[in-house]
Protein backbone atom coordinates (compact mmCIF):
# COMPACT_ATOMS: atom_id res chain seq x y z
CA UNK A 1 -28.19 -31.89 13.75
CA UNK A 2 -26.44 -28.40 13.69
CA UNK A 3 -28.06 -26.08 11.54
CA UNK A 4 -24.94 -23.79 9.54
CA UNK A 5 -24.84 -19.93 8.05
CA UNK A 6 -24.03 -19.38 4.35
CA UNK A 7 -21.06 -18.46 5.21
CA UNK A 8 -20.22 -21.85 7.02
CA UNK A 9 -21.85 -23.78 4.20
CA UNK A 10 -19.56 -21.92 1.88
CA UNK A 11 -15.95 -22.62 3.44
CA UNK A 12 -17.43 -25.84 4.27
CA UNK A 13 -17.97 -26.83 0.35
CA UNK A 14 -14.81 -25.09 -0.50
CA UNK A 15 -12.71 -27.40 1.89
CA UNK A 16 -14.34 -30.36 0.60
CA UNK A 17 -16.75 -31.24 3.58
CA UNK A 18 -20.60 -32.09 2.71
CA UNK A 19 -22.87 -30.31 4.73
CA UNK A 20 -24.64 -33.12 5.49
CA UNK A 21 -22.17 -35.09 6.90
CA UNK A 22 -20.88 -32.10 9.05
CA UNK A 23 -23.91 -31.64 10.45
CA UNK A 24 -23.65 -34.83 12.49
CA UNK A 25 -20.28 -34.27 13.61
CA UNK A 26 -18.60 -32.24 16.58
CA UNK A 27 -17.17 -28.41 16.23
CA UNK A 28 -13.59 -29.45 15.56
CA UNK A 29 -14.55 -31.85 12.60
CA UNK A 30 -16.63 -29.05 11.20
CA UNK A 31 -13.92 -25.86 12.21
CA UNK A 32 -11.38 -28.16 10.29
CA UNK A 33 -13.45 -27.94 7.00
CA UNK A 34 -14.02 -24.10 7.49
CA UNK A 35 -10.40 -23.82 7.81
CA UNK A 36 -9.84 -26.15 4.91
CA UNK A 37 -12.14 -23.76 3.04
CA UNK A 38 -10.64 -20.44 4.53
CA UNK A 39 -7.16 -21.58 3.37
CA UNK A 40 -8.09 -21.88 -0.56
CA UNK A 41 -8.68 -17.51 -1.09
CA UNK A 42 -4.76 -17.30 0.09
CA UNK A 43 -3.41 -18.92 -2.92
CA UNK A 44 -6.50 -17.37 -5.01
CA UNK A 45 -5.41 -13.74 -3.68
CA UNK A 46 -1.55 -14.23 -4.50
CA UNK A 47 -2.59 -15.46 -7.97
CA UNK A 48 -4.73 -12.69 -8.00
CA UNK A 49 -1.61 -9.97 -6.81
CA UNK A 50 1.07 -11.27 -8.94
CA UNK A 51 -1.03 -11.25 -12.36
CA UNK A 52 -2.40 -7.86 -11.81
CA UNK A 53 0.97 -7.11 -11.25
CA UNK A 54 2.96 -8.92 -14.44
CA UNK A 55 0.22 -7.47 -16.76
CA UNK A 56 0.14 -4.02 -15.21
CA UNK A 57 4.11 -3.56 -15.99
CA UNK A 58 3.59 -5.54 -19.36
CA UNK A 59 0.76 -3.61 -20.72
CA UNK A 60 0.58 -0.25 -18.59
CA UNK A 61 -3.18 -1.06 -18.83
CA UNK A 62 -5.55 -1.46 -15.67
CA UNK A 63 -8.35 -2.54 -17.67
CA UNK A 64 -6.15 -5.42 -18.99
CA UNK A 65 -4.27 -6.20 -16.12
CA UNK A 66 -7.32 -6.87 -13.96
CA UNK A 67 -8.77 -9.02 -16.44
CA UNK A 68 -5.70 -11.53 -16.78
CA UNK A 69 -5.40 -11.11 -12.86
CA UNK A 70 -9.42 -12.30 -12.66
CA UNK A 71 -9.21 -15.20 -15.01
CA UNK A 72 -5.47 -16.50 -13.21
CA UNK A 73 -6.87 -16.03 -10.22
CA UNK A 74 -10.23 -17.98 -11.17
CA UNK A 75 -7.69 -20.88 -12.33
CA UNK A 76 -6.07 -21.12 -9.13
CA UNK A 77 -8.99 -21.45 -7.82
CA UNK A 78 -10.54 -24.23 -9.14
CA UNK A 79 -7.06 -26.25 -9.64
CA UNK A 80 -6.45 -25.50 -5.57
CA UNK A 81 -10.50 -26.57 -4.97
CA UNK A 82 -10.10 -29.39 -6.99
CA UNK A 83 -6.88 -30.34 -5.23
CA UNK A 84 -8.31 -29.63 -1.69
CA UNK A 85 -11.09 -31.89 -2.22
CA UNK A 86 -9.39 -34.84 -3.07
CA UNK A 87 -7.12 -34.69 -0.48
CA UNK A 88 -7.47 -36.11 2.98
CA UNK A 89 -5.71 -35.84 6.55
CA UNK A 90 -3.15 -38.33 5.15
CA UNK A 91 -0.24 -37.67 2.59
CA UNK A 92 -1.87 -37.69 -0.74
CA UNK A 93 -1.55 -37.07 -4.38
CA UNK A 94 -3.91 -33.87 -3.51
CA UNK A 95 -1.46 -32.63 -1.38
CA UNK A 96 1.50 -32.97 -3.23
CA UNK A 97 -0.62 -31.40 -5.96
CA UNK A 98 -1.09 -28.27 -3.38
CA UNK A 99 2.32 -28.31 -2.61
CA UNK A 100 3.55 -28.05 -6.21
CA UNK A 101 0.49 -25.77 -7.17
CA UNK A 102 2.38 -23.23 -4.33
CA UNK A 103 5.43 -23.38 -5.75
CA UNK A 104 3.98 -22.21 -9.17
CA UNK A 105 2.27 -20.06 -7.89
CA UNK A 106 4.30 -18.29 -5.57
CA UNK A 107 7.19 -18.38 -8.48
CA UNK A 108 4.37 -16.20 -10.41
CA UNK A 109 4.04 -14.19 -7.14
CA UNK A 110 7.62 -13.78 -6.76
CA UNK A 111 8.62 -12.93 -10.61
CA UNK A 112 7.07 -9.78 -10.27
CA UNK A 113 7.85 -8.97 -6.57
CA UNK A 114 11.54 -9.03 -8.02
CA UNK A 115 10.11 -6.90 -11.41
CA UNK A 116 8.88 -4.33 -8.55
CA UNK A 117 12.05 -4.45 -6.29
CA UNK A 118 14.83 -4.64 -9.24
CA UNK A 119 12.96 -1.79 -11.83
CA UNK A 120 15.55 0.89 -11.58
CA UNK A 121 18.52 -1.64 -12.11
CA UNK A 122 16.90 -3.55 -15.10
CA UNK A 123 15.83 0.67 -16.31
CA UNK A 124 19.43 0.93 -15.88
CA UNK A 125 21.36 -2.03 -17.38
CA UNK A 126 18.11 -1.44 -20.72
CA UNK A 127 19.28 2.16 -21.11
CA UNK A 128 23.09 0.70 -20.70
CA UNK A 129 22.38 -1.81 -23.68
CA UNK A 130 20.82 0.52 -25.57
CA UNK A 131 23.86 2.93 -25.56
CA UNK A 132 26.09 -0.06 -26.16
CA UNK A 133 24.34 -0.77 -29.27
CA UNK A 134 23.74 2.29 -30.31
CA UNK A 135 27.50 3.42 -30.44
CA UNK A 136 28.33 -0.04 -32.08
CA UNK A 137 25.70 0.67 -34.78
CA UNK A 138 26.97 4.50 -34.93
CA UNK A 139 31.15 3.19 -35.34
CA UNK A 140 29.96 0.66 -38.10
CA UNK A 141 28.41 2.90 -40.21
CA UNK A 142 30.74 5.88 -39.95
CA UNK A 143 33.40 5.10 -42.20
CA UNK A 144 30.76 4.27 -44.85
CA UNK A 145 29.04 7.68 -44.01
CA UNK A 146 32.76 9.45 -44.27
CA UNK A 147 32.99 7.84 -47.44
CA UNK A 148 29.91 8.75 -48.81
CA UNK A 149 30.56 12.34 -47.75
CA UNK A 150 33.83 12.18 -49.41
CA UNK A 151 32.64 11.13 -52.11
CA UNK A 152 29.58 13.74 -52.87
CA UNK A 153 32.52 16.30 -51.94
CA UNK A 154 34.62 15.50 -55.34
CA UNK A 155 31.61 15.10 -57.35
CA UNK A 156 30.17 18.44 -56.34
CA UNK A 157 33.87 19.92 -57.11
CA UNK A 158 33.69 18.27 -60.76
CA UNK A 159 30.47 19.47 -61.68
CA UNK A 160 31.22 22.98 -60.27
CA UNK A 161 34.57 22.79 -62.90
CA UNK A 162 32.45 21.95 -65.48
CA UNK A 163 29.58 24.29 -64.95
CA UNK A 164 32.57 26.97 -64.87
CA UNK A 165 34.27 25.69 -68.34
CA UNK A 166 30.58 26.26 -69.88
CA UNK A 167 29.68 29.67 -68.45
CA UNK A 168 32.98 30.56 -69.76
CA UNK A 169 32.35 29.07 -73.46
CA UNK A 170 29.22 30.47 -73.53
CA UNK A 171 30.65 34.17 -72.15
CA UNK A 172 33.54 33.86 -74.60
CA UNK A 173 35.50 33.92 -71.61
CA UNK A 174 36.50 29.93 -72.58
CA UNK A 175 39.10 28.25 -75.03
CA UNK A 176 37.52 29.77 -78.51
CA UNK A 177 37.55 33.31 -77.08
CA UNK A 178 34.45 33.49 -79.46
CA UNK A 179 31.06 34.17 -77.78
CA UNK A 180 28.82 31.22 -77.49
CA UNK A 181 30.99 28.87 -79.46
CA UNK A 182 33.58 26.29 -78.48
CA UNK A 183 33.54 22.90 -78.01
CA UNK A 184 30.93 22.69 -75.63
């Protein structure tokens, strides 16, 4: 009966193995557990990565983006340990589960590997949009604007004509030549 470190008892667990069991078996029966075991902090550590990442550039926050990354990275986890244990050295349903479980997860991983890689263009094409838009909103609006200004142009010329008739009423300068009389 082989006696095993915590470390060995760990990975052990994590690739499904009992202990137990183990114990009465040879070195490559027991390595292939540890391995097993080993093998589920790679997918934990890319889950891990690529939320930190997608949170940091969505929130700008470290605080936050370590938290999602901790609690995605906790899921993976137990899904993949949950999926390692059930499945065995033939195909199974665990190991299609694994298989589909990377894919996710490396899609998550990837996502933001293209975020970091493709920034400046997608800065770029934003600020080109923007501009677009912008102008568009800026053409639409300046004929009303041109009106308006138009407009407020004749107005202010009619009430400066009629401010002038009624300084020059009230001056005597007006129509009734008589000081402050007239028909105003």
């Amino acid at each position: 009966m082989k006696k095993f470190n915590f470390i060995y008892i760990s990975l052990i667990s994590l690739g499904g193995g009992d202990k137990e069991v183990l114990a009465h078996c040879t070195s490559e029966e027991v390595n292939r557990f540890v391995i097993r075991g080993a093998l589920i902090f790679i997918p934990t550590v890319l889950a891990f990565w690529g939320m930190y990442l997608m949170a940091f550039f969505s929130s700008k926050s470290i605080l936050i983006s370590s938290l999602c990354a901790s609690t995605w990275s906790f899921i993976v986890f137990l899904i993949d340990r949950s999926l390692m244990s059930q499945s065995s050295d033939s195909v199974s349903w665990g190991l299609v589960g694994r298989i589909l479980f990377a894919i996710l997860n490396s899609l998550v991983v990837a996502e933001c590997i293209l975020v970091i890689i493709f920034a400046d263009s997608i800065q770029s094409q934003k600020d080109k949009v923007f501009e677009a838009t912008k102008l568009n909103i800026e053409q639409r609006y300046e004929q009303v604007a041109t009106k308006f200004r138009q407009d407020i142009v004749e107005r202010e010329v009619v009430k400066n004509n009629a401010e002038k008739i009624y300084f020059d009423e009230i001056d005597g300068n007006g129509g009734s030549r008589n000081r402050g009389f007239g028909s105003m």
